[in-house]
Protein backbone atom coordinates (compact mmCIF):
# COMPACT_ATOMS: atom_id res chain seq x y z
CA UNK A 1 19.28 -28.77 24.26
CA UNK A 2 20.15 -25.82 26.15
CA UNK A 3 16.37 -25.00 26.83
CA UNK A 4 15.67 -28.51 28.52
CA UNK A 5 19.01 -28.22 30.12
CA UNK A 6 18.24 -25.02 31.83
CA UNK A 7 14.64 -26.18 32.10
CA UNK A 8 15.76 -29.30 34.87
CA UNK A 9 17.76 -27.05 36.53
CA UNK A 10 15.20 -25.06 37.04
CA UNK A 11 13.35 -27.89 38.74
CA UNK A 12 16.10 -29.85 40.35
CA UNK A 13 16.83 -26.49 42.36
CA UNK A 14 13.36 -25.71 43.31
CA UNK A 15 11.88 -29.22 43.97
CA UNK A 16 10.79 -28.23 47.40
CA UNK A 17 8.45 -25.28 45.79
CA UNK A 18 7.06 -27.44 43.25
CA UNK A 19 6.39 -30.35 45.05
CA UNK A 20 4.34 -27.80 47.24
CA UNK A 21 2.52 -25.74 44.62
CA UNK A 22 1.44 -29.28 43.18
CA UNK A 23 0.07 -30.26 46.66
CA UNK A 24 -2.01 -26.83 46.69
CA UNK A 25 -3.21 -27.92 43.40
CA UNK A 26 -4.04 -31.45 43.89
CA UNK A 27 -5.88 -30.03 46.97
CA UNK A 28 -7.96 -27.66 45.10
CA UNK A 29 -9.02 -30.28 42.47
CA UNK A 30 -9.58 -33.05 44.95
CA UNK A 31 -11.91 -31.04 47.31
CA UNK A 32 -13.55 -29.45 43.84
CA UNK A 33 -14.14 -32.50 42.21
CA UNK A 34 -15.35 -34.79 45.33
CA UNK A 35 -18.47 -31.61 46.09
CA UNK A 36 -19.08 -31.35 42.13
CA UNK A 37 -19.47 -35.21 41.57
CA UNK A 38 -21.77 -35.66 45.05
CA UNK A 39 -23.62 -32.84 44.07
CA UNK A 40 -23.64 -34.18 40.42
CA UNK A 41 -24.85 -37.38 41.15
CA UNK A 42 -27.54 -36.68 43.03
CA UNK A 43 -29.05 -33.63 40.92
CA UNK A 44 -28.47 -36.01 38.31
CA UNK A 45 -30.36 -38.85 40.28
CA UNK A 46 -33.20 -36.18 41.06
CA UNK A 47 -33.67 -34.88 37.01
CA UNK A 48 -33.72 -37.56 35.29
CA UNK A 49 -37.64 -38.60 35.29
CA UNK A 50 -38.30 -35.47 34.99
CA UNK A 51 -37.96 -33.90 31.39
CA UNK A 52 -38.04 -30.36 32.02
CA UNK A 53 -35.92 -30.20 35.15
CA UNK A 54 -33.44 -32.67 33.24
CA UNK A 55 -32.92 -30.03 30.35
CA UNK A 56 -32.61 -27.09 32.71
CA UNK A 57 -30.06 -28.37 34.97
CA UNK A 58 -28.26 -29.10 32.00
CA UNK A 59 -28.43 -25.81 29.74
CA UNK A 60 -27.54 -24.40 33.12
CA UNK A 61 -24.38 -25.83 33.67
CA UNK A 62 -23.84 -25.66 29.50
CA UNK A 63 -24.34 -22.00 30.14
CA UNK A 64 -21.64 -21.87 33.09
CA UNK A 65 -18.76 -22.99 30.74
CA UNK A 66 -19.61 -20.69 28.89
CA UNK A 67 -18.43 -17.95 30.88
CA UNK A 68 -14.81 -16.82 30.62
CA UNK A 69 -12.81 -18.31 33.21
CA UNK A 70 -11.01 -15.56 34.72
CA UNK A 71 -14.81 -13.80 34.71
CA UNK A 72 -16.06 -16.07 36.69
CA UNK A 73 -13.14 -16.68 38.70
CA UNK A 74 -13.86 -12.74 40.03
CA UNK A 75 -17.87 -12.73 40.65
CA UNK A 76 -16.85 -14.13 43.57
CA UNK A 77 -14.20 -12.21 44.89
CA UNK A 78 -16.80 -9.38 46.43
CA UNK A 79 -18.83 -12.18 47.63
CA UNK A 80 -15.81 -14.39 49.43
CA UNK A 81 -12.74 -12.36 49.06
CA UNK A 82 -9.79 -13.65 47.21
CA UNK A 83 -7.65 -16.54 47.68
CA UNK A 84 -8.69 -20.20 46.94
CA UNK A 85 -12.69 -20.05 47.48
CA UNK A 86 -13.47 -17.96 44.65
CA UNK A 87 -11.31 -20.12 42.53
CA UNK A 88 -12.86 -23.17 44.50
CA UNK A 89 -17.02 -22.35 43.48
CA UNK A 90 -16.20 -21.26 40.07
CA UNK A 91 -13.73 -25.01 39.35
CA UNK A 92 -17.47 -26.29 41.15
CA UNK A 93 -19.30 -24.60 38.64
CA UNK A 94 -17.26 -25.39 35.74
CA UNK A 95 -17.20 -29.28 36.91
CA UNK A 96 -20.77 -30.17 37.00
CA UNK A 97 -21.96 -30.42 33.30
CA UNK A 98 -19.81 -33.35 32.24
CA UNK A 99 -20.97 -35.43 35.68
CA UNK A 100 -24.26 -34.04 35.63
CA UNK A 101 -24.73 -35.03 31.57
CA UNK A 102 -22.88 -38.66 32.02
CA UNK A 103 -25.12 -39.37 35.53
CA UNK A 104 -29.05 -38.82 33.17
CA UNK A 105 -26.99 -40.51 30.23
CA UNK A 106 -26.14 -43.62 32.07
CA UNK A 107 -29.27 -44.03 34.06
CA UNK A 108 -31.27 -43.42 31.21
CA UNK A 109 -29.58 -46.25 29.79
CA UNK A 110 -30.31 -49.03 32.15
CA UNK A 111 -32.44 -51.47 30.49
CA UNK A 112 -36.32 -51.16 32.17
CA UNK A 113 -36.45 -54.91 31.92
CA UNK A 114 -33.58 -55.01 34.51
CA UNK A 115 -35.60 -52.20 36.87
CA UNK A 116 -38.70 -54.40 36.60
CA UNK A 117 -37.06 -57.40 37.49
CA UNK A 118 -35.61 -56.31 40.69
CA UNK A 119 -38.96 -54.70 41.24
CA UNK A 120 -40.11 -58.27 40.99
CA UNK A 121 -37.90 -58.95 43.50
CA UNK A 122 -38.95 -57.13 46.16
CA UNK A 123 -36.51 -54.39 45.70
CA UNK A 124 -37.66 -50.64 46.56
CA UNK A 125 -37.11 -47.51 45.16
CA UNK A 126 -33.83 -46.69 47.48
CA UNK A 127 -32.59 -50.20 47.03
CA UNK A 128 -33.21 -50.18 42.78
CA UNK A 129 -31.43 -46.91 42.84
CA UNK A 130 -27.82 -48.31 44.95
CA UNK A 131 -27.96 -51.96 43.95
CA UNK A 132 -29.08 -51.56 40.44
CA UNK A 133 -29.10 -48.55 38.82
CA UNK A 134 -26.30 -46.47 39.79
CA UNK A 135 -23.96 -49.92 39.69
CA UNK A 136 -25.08 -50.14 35.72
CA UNK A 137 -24.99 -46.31 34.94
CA UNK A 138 -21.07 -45.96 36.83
CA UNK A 139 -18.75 -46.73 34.04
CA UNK A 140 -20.93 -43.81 31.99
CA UNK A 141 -20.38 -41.59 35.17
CA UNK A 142 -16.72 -42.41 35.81
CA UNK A 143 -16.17 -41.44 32.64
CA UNK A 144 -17.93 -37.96 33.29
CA UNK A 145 -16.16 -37.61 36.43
CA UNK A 146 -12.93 -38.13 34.28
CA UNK A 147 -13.65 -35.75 31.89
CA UNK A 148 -14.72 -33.45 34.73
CA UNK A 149 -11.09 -33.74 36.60
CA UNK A 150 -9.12 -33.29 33.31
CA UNK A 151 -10.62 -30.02 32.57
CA UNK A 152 -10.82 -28.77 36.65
CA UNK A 153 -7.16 -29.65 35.92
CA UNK A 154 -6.20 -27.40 33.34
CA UNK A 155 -8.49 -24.76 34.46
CA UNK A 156 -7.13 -24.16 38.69
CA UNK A 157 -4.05 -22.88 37.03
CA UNK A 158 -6.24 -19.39 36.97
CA UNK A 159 -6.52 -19.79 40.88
CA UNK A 160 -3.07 -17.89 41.27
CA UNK A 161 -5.26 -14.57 39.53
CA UNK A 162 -7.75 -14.28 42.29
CA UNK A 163 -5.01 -14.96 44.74
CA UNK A 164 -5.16 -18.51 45.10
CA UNK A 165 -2.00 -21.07 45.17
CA UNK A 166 -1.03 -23.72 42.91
CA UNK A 167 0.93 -24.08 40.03
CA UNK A 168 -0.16 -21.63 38.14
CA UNK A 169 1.70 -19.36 40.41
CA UNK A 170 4.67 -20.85 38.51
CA UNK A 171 3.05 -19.58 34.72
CA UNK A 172 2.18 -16.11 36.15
CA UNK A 173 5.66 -15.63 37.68
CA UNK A 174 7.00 -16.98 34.38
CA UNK A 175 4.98 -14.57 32.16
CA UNK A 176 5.10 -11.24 34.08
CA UNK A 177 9.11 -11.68 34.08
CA UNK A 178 9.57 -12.64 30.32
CA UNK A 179 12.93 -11.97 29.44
CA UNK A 180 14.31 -12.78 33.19
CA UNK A 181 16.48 -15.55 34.05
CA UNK A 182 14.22 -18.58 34.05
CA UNK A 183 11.31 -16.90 33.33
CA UNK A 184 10.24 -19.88 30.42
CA UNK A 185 11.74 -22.05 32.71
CA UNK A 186 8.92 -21.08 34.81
CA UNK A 187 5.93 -20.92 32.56
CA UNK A 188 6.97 -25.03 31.27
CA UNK A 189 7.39 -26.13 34.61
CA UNK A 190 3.53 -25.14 35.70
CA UNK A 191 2.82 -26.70 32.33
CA UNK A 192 4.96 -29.80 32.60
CA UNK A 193 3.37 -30.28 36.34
CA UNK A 194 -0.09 -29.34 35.18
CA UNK A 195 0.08 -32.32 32.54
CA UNK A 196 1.21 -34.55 34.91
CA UNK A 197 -0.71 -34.31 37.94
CA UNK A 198 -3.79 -34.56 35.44
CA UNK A 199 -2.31 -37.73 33.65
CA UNK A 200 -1.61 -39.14 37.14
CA UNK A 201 -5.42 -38.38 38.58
CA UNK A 202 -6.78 -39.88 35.37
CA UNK A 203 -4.92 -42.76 35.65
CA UNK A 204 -6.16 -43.33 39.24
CA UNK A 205 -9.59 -42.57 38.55
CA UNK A 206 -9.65 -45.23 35.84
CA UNK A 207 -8.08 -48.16 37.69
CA UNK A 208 -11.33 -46.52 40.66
CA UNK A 209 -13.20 -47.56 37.82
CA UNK A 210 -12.21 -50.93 36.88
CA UNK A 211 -12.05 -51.34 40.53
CA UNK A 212 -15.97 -50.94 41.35
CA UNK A 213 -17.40 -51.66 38.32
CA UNK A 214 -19.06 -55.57 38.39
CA UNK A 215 -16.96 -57.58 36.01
CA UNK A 216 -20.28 -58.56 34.81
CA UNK A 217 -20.63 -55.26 33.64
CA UNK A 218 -17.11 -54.65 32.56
């Protein structure tokens, strides 16, 4: 009891800070996750009549979660410097494969009889793609994008290591004074926060999804 005492505390006296290291966060996911899923989509979109170019897209990104992320965090640091745009293309890099994966997955699952009926209809290419076959592959790519956030999520807590902001400035804080006042204080808060804000974005993203998927489809 004294632990979760001491632990809101901790956060009742430092509300301002965390309510700004969680707005540097959501910032870094939100801007990650909205070039990953256009960028996604569309390479997605562009692969997926064409076999070879579908399964090297794919091993690629397999291959870039692959890489430790503190590794990859620092590639980039000679290339952009530090602060948040390492952290930024490496969360990028990390986020395509389970948008990328979901986008083939659900297009390849669109019943051809449906594609040759709006063909029938008069319906181009362009217009098959928006009207038809994106609406019926979204709930499969929603559900990629979800996946995607959750783990950009968990992962932008690095971002403090290259010199970026967040709350994983509270965890690093926490762990490089272990034995301080408040120093596990520290390390739960990011946590706690962490959990939240990726509960929170989840829980967004899936009433997004209820919101434009047809009913029909639903």
């Amino acid at each position: 009891m004294d632990g979760v005492r001491s632990l809101v505390e901790f956060i009742g006296g430092n509300t301002s800070g965390i309510v700004e290291r969680t707005t540097e966060h959501l910032v870094i996911v939100l801007g990650v996750m909205l070039a990953a899923t256009l960028f996604s989509v569309f390479l997605g979109i562009a692969v997926q009549h064409r076999p070879f170019a579908k399964q090297l897209s794919l091993g690629t990104a397999g291959v870039m979660l692959t890489i430790p992320s503190l590794a990859l965090f620092a590639i980039f640091i000679p290339l952009v410097g530090i602060g948040n745009r390492p952290a930024q293309i490496a969360l990028f890099l990390y986020a395509i494969l389970p948008i990328l994966r979901n986008t083939v997955t659900g297009l390849d699952a669109v019943d051809p009889a449906i594609v040759e009926a709006a063909q029938g209809m008069g319906m181009g290419q362009v217009q098959q793609l928006f009207r038809v076959r994106i609406p019926l592959a979204w709930p499969v790519i929603i559900a990629g994008i979800r996946v995607s956030t959750q783990l950009i999520t968990g992962v932008a807590a690095i971002a403090v290591l290259v010199g970026g902001g967040g709350l994983g400035s509270y965890i690093q804080r926490g762990l490089t004074s272990l034995g301080n006042p408040f120093s596990i204080e520290r390390v739960w808060t990011g946590t706690i926060f962490i959990i939240v804000l990726a509960l929170v974005l989840d829980v967004v993203l899936g009433f997004v999804g209820k919101r434009t998927t047809s009913p029909g489809i639903r």
